[in-house]
C-alpha atoms as a PDB file:
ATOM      1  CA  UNK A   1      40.237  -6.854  28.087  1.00  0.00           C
ATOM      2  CA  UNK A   2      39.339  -5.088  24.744  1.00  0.00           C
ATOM      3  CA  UNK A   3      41.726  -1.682  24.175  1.00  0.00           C
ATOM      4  CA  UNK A   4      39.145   1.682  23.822  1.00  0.00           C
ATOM      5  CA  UNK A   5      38.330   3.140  20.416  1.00  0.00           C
ATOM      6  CA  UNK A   6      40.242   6.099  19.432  1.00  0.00           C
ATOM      7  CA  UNK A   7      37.971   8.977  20.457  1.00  0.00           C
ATOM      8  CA  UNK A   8      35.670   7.179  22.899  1.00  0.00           C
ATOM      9  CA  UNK A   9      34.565   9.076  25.881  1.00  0.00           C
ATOM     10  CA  UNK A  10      32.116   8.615  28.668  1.00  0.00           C
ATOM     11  CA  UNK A  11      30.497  11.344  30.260  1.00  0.00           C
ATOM     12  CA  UNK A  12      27.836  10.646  32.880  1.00  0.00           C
ATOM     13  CA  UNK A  13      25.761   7.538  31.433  1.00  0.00           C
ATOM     14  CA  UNK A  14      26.378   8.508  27.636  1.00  0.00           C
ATOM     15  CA  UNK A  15      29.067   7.935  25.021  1.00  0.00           C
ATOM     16  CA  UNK A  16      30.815  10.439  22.844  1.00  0.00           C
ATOM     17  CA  UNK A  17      33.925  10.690  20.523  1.00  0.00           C
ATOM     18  CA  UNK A  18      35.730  13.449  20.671  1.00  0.00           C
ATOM     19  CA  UNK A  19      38.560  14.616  17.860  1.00  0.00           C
ATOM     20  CA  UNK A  20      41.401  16.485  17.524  1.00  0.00           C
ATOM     21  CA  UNK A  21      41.454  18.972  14.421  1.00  0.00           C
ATOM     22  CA  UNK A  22      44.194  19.099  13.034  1.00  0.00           C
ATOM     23  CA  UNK A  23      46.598  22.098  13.038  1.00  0.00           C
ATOM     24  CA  UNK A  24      46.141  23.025   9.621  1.00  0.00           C
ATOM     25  CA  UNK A  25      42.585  22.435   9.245  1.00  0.00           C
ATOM     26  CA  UNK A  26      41.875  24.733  12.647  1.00  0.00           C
ATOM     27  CA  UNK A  27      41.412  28.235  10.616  1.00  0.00           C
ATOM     28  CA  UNK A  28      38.850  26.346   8.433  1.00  0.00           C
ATOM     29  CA  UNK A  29      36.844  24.429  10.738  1.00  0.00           C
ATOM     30  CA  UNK A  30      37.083  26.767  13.415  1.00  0.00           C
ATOM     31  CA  UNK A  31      37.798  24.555  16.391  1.00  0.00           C
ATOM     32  CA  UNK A  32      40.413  22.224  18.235  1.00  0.00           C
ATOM     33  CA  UNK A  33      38.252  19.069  18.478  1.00  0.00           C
ATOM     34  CA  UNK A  34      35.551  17.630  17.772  1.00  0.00           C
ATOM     35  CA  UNK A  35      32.966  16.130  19.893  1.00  0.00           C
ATOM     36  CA  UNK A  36      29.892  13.897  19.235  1.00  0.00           C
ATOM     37  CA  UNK A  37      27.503  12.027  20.975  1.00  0.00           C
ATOM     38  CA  UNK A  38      27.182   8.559  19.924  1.00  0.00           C
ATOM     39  CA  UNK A  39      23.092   8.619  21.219  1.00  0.00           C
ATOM     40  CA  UNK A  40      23.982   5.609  23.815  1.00  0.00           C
ATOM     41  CA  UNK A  41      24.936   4.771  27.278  1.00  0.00           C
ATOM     42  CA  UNK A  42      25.541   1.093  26.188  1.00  0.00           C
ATOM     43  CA  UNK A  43      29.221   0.530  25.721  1.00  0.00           C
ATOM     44  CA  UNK A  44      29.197  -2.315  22.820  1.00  0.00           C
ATOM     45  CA  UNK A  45      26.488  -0.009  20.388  1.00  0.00           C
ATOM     46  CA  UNK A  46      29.201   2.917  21.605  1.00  0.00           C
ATOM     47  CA  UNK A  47      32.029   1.222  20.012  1.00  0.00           C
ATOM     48  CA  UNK A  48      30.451   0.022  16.473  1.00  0.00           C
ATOM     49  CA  UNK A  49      29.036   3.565  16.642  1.00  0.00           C
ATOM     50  CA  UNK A  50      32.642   5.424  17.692  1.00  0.00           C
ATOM     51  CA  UNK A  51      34.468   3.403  14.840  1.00  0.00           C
ATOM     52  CA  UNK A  52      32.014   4.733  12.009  1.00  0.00           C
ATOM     53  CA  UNK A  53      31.691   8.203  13.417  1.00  0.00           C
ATOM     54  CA  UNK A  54      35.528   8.117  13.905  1.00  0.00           C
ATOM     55  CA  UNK A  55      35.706   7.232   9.881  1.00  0.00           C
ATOM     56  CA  UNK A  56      33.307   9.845   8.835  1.00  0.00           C
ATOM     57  CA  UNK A  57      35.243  12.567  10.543  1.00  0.00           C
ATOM     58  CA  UNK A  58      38.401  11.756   9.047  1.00  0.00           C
ATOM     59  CA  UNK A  59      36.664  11.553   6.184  1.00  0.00           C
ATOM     60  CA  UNK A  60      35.684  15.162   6.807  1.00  0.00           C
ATOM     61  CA  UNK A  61      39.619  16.001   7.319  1.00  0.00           C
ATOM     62  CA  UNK A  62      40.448  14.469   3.791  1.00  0.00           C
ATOM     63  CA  UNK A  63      37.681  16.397   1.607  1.00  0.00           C
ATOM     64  CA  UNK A  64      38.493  19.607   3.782  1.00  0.00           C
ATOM     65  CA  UNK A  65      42.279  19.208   2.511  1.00  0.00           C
ATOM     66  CA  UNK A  66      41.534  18.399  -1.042  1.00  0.00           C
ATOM     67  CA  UNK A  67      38.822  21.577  -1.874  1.00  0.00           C
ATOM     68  CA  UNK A  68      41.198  23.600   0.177  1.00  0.00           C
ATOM     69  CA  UNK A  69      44.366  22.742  -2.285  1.00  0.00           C
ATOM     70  CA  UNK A  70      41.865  22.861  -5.421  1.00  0.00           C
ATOM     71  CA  UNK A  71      38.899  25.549  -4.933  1.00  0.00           C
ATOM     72  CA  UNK A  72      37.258  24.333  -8.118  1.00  0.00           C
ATOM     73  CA  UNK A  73      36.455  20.774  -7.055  1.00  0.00           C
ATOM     74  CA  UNK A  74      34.020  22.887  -4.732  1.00  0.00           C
ATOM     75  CA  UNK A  75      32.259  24.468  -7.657  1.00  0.00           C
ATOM     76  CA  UNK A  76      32.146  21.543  -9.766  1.00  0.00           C
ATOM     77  CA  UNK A  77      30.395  19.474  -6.407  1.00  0.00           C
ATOM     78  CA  UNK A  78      28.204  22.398  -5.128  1.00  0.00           C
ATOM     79  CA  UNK A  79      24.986  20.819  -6.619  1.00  0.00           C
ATOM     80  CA  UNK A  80      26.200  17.234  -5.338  1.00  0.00           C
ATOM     81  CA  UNK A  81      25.881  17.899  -1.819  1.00  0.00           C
ATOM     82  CA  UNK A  82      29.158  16.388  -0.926  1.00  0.00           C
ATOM     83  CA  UNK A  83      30.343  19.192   1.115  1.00  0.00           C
ATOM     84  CA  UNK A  84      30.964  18.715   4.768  1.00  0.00           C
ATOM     85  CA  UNK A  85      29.636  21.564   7.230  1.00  0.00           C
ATOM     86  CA  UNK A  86      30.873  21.959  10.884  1.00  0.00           C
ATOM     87  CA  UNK A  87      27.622  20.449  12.083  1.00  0.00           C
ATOM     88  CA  UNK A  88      28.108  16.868   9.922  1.00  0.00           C
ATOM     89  CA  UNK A  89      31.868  16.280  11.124  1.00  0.00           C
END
């Protein structure tokens, strides 16, 4: 028997992840987890979908912790479109 992904939840027929924020990211993104659907009720797309979704979010945590120690990393990637919004993590 295969162990679950970090994150992977089941509610009714469909598959989400769902995130703890960490402590010191709370006052910035304004929540105490995240949660996602995946867009499946099948568990084997659920799990190649949880470990990508699971990467991007942490992701999220990383670039969060970097622009908040240096402001101007923001200002020199505004016209990238790197930043992450509460919607994309």
């Amino acid at each position: 028997m295969s162990r679950k992904p970090i994150g992977l939840v089941q509610r009714g027929a469909n598959f989400y992840i769902r995130i703890r924020v960490p402590d010191d990211l709370r006052s910035i993104i304004r929540k105490r987890e995240i949660v996602k659907s995946l867009g499946t009720s099948n568990r084997n797309d659920a799990i190649v979908r949880c470990a990508t979704e699971y990467s991007a979010i942490k992701q999220g945590f990383i670039d969060k912790r970097l622009l908040r120690q240096n402001p101007s990393i923001a200002r020199a990637n505004s016209n990238a479109g790197t930043d992450l919004t509460k919607e994309e993590i």
